[in-house]
C-alpha atoms as a PDB file:
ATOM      1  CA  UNK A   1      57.690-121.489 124.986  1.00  0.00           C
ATOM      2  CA  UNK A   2      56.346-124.923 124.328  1.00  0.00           C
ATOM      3  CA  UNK A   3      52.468-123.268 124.003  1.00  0.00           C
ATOM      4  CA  UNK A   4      54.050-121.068 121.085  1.00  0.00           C
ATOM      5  CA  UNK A   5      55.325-123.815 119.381  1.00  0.00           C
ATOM      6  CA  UNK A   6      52.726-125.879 119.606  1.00  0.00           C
ATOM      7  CA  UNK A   7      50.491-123.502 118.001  1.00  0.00           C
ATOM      8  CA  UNK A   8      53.199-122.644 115.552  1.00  0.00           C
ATOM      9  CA  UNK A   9      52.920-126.292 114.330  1.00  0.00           C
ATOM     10  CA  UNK A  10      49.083-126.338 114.239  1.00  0.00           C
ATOM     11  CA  UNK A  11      48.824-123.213 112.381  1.00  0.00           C
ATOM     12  CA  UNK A  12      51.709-125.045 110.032  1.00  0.00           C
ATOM     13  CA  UNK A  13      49.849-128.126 109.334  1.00  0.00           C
ATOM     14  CA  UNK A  14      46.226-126.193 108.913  1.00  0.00           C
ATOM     15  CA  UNK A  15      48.034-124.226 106.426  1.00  0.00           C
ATOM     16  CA  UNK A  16      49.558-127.183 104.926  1.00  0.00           C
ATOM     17  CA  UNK A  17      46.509-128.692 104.445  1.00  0.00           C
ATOM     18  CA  UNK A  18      44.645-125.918 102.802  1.00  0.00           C
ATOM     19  CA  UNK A  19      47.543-125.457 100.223  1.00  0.00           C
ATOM     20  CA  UNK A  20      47.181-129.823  99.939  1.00  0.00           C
ATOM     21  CA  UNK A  21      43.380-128.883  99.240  1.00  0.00           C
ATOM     22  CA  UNK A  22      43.719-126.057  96.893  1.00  0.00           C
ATOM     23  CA  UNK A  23      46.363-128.678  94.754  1.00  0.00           C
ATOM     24  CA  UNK A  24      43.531-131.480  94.838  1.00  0.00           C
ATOM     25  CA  UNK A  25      41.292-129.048  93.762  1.00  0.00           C
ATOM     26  CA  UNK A  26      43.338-127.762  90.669  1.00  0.00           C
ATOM     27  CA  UNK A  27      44.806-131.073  89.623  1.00  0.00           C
ATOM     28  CA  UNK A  28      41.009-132.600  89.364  1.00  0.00           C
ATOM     29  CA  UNK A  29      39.654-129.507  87.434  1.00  0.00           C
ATOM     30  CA  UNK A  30      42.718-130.751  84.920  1.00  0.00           C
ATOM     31  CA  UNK A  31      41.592-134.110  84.957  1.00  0.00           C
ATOM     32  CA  UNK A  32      38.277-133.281  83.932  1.00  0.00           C
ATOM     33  CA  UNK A  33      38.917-130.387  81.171  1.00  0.00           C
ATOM     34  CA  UNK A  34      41.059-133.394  79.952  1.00  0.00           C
ATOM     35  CA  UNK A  35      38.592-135.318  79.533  1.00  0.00           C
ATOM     36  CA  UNK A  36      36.200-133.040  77.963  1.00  0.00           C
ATOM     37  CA  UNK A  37      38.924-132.914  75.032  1.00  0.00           C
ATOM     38  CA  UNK A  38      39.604-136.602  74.895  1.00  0.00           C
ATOM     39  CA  UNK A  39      35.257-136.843  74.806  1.00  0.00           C
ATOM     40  CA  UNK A  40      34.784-133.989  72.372  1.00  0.00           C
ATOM     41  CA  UNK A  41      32.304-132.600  74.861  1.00  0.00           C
ATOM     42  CA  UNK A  42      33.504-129.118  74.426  1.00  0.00           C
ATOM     43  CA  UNK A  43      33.184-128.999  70.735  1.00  0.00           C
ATOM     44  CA  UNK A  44      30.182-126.608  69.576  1.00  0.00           C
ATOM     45  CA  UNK A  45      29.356-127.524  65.937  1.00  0.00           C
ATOM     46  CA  UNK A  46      28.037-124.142  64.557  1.00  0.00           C
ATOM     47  CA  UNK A  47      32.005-123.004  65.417  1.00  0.00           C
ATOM     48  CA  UNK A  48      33.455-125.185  63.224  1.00  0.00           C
ATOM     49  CA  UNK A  49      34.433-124.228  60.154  1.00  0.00           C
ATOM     50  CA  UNK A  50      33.315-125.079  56.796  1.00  0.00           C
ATOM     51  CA  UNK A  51      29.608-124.103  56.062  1.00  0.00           C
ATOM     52  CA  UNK A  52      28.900-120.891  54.275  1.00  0.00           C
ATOM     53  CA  UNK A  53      27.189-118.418  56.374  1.00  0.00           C
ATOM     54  CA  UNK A  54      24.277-118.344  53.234  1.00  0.00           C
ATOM     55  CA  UNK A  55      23.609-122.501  54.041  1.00  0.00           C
ATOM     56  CA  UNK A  56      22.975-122.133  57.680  1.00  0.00           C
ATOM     57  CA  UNK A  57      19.539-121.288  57.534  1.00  0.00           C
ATOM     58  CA  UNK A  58      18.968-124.527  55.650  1.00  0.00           C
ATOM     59  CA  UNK A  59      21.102-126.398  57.567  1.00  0.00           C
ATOM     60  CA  UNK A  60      18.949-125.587  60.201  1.00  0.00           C
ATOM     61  CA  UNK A  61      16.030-126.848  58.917  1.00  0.00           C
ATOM     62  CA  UNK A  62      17.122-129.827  57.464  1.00  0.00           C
ATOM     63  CA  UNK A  63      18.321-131.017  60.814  1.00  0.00           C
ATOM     64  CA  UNK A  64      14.771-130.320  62.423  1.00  0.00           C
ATOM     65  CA  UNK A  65      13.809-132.566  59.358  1.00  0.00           C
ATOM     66  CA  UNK A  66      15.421-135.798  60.535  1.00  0.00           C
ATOM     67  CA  UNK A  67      17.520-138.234  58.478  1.00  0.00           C
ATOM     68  CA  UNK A  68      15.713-137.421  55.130  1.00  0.00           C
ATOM     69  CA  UNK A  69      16.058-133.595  55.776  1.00  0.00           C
ATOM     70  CA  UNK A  70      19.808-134.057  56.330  1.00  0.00           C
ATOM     71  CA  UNK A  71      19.983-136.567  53.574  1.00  0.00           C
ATOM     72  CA  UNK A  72      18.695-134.459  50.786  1.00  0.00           C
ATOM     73  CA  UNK A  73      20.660-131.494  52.357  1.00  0.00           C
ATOM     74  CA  UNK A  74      24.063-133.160  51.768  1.00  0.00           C
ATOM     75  CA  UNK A  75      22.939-133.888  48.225  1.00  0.00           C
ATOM     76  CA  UNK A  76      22.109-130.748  47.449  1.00  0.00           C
ATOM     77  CA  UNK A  77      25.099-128.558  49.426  1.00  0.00           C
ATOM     78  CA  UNK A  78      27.468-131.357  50.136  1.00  0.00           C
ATOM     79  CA  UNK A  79      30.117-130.372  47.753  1.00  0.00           C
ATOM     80  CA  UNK A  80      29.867-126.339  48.611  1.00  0.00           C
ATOM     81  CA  UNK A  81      30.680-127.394  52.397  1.00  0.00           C
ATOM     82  CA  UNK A  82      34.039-128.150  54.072  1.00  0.00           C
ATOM     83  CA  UNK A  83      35.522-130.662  56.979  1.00  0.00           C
ATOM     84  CA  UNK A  84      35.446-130.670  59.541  1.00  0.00           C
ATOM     85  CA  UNK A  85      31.803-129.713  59.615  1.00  0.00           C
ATOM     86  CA  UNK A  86      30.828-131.819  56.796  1.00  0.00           C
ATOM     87  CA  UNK A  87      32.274-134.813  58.916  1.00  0.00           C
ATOM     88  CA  UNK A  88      30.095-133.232  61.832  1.00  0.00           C
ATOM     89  CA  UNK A  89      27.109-133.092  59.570  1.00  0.00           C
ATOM     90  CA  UNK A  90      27.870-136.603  57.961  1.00  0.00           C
ATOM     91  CA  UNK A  91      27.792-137.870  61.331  1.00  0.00           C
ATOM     92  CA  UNK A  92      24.681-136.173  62.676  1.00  0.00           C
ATOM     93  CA  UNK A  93      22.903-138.229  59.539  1.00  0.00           C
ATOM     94  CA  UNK A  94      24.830-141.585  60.478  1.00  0.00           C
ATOM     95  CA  UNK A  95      23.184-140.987  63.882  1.00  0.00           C
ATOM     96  CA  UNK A  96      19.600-139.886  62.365  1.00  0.00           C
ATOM     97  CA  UNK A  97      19.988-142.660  59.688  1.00  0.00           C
ATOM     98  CA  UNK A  98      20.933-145.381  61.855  1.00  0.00           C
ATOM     99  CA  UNK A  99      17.152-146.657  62.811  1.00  0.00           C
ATOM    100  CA  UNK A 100      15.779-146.897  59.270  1.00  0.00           C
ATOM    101  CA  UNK A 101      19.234-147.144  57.230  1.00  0.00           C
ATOM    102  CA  UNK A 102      21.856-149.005  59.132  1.00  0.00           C
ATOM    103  CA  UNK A 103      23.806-149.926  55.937  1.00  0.00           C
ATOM    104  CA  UNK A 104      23.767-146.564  54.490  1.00  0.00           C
ATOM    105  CA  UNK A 105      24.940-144.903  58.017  1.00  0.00           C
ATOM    106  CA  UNK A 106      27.395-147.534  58.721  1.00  0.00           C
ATOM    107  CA  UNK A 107      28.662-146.245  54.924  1.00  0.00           C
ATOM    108  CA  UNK A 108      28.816-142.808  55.128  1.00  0.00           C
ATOM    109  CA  UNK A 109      30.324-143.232  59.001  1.00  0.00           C
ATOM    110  CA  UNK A 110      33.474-144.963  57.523  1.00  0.00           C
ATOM    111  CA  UNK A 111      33.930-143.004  54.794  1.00  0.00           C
ATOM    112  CA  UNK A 112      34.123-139.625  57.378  1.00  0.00           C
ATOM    113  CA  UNK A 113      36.418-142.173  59.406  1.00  0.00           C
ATOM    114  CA  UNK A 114      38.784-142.705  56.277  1.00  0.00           C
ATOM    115  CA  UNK A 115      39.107-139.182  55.624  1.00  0.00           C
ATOM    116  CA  UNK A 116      39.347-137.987  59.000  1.00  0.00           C
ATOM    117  CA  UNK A 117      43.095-137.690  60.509  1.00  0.00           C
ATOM    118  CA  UNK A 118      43.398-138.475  64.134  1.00  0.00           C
ATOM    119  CA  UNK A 119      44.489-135.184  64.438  1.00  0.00           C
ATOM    120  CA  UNK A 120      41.082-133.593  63.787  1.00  0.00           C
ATOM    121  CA  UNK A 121      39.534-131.715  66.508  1.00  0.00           C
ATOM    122  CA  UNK A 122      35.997-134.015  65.570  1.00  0.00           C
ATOM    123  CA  UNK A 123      38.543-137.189  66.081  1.00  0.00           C
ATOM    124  CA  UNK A 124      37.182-137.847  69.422  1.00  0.00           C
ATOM    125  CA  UNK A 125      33.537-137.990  68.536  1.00  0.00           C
ATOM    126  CA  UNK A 126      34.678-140.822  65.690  1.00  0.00           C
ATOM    127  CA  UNK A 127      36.004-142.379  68.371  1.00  0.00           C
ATOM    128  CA  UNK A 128      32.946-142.433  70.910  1.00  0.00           C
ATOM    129  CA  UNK A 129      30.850-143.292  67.965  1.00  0.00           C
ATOM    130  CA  UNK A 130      32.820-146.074  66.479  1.00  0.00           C
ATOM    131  CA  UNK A 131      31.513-149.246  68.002  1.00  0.00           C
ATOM    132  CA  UNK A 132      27.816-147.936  67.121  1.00  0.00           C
ATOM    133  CA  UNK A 133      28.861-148.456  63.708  1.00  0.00           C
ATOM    134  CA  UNK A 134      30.609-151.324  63.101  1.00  0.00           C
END
Protein backbone atom coordinates (compact mmCIF):
# COMPACT_ATOMS: atom_id res chain seq x y z
CA UNK A 1 0.00 0.00 0.00
CA UNK A 2 2.71 2.42 0.91
CA UNK A 3 4.62 1.56 -2.77
CA UNK A 4 1.20 2.79 -4.41
CA UNK A 5 1.19 5.81 -2.69
CA UNK A 6 4.38 6.67 -3.02
CA UNK A 7 4.21 6.53 -6.65
CA UNK A 8 0.85 8.19 -6.53
CA UNK A 9 2.68 11.25 -5.06
CA UNK A 10 5.58 11.17 -7.57
CA UNK A 11 3.40 10.91 -10.48
CA UNK A 12 1.44 14.02 -8.57
CA UNK A 13 4.33 16.25 -8.22
CA UNK A 14 5.86 15.32 -11.95
CA UNK A 15 2.55 16.34 -13.10
CA UNK A 16 2.53 19.33 -11.00
CA UNK A 17 5.52 20.43 -12.29
CA UNK A 18 4.83 20.12 -15.94
CA UNK A 19 1.50 22.12 -15.51
CA UNK A 20 4.11 24.81 -13.22
CA UNK A 21 6.23 24.66 -16.59
CA UNK A 22 3.61 25.01 -19.15
CA UNK A 23 2.34 28.38 -16.82
CA UNK A 24 6.07 29.76 -16.92
CA UNK A 25 6.05 29.16 -20.35
CA UNK A 26 2.73 31.08 -21.21
CA UNK A 27 3.11 33.88 -18.72
CA UNK A 28 6.75 34.78 -20.39
CA UNK A 29 5.40 34.55 -24.02
CA UNK A 30 2.92 37.47 -22.42
CA UNK A 31 5.66 39.29 -21.10
CA UNK A 32 7.36 39.50 -24.23
CA UNK A 33 4.33 40.16 -26.83
CA UNK A 34 3.97 42.97 -24.17
CA UNK A 35 6.77 44.29 -24.80
CA UNK A 36 6.78 44.17 -28.45
CA UNK A 37 3.65 46.64 -28.10
CA UNK A 38 5.14 48.88 -25.48
CA UNK A 39 8.54 48.87 -28.20
CA UNK A 40 6.48 49.23 -31.35
CA UNK A 41 8.43 46.28 -32.67
CA UNK A 42 5.43 44.72 -34.20
CA UNK A 43 4.36 47.68 -36.17
CA UNK A 44 4.91 47.13 -40.10
CA UNK A 45 4.81 50.60 -41.75
CA UNK A 46 3.45 49.75 -45.29
CA UNK A 47 0.10 48.59 -43.00
CA UNK A 48 -0.52 51.70 -41.74
CA UNK A 49 -2.84 53.73 -43.08
CA UNK A 50 -2.66 56.92 -44.83
CA UNK A 51 -0.64 56.79 -48.17
CA UNK A 52 -2.50 56.41 -51.39
CA UNK A 53 -1.87 53.20 -53.05
CA UNK A 54 -0.77 55.59 -56.42
CA UNK A 55 2.33 57.25 -53.97
CA UNK A 56 3.84 54.02 -52.94
CA UNK A 57 5.92 53.50 -55.76
CA UNK A 58 7.52 56.85 -55.02
CA UNK A 59 7.59 56.44 -51.62
CA UNK A 60 9.67 53.71 -52.31
CA UNK A 61 12.15 55.34 -54.03
CA UNK A 62 12.49 58.27 -52.18
CA UNK A 63 13.38 56.25 -49.15
CA UNK A 64 16.23 54.36 -51.15
CA UNK A 65 17.17 58.11 -51.81
CA UNK A 66 18.15 59.05 -48.26
CA UNK A 67 17.22 62.22 -46.36
CA UNK A 68 17.00 64.43 -49.56
CA UNK A 69 14.82 61.74 -51.36
CA UNK A 70 12.43 61.73 -48.38
CA UNK A 71 12.76 65.43 -48.01
CA UNK A 72 11.61 66.47 -51.40
CA UNK A 73 9.00 63.59 -51.20
CA UNK A 74 7.15 65.19 -48.24
CA UNK A 75 7.21 68.46 -50.15
CA UNK A 76 5.83 67.28 -52.95
CA UNK A 77 3.01 64.55 -51.43
CA UNK A 78 3.02 65.67 -47.87
CA UNK A 79 -0.35 67.20 -47.83
CA UNK A 80 -2.12 64.20 -50.05
CA UNK A 81 -0.86 61.72 -47.15
CA UNK A 82 -2.42 60.94 -43.74
CA UNK A 83 -1.15 60.05 -39.92
CA UNK A 84 -0.22 57.94 -38.80
CA UNK A 85 2.03 57.16 -41.71
CA UNK A 86 2.99 60.62 -42.36
CA UNK A 87 4.28 60.65 -38.63
CA UNK A 88 6.04 57.24 -39.68
CA UNK A 89 7.45 58.88 -42.74
CA UNK A 90 8.29 62.23 -40.85
CA UNK A 91 10.20 60.17 -38.59
CA UNK A 92 12.07 57.95 -41.03
CA UNK A 93 13.50 61.61 -42.37
CA UNK A 94 14.23 62.84 -38.66
CA UNK A 95 16.29 59.62 -38.53
CA UNK A 96 17.88 60.07 -42.23
CA UNK A 97 18.22 63.86 -41.51
CA UNK A 98 19.76 63.66 -38.26
CA UNK A 99 23.66 63.42 -39.51
CA UNK A 100 23.63 66.40 -41.88
CA UNK A 101 20.46 68.38 -40.41
CA UNK A 102 20.16 68.00 -36.71
CA UNK A 103 18.11 71.25 -36.34
CA UNK A 104 15.78 70.53 -39.06
CA UNK A 105 15.16 66.75 -37.70
CA UNK A 106 15.00 67.78 -34.18
CA UNK A 107 12.04 70.23 -35.87
CA UNK A 108 10.07 68.12 -37.76
CA UNK A 109 10.48 65.25 -34.76
CA UNK A 110 8.56 67.60 -32.33
CA UNK A 111 6.19 68.76 -34.47
CA UNK A 112 5.04 64.73 -35.21
CA UNK A 113 5.41 64.62 -31.25
CA UNK A 114 2.85 67.61 -30.81
CA UNK A 115 0.42 66.16 -33.04
CA UNK A 116 0.72 62.72 -32.07
CA UNK A 117 -1.78 61.50 -29.12
CA UNK A 118 -0.34 58.97 -26.79
CA UNK A 119 -2.90 56.91 -27.94
CA UNK A 120 -1.42 56.38 -31.42
CA UNK A 121 -0.37 53.00 -32.32
CA UNK A 122 3.27 54.90 -33.65
CA UNK A 123 3.28 56.41 -29.84
CA UNK A 124 5.81 53.97 -28.80
CA UNK A 125 8.36 54.60 -31.49
CA UNK A 126 8.11 58.60 -30.33
CA UNK A 127 8.88 57.34 -27.30
CA UNK A 128 12.09 55.13 -28.10
CA UNK A 129 13.15 57.94 -30.28
CA UNK A 130 12.71 60.84 -27.99
CA UNK A 131 15.98 61.32 -26.22
CA UNK A 132 17.76 61.12 -29.83
CA UNK A 133 16.10 64.27 -30.39
CA UNK A 134 16.17 66.48 -27.79
Amino acid sequence: MTKIISIFIIVLVVVAGWKLFDYYKKVDEENQNQAKVATGADIKPNELSGVPWSLQNSLDTAQRNGATGLRNWLKAYGNNIQDPRKAWIQMDYCLAAMRDEPNEARRVFKAVKERTPTNSVIYPRIRQLEKTFE
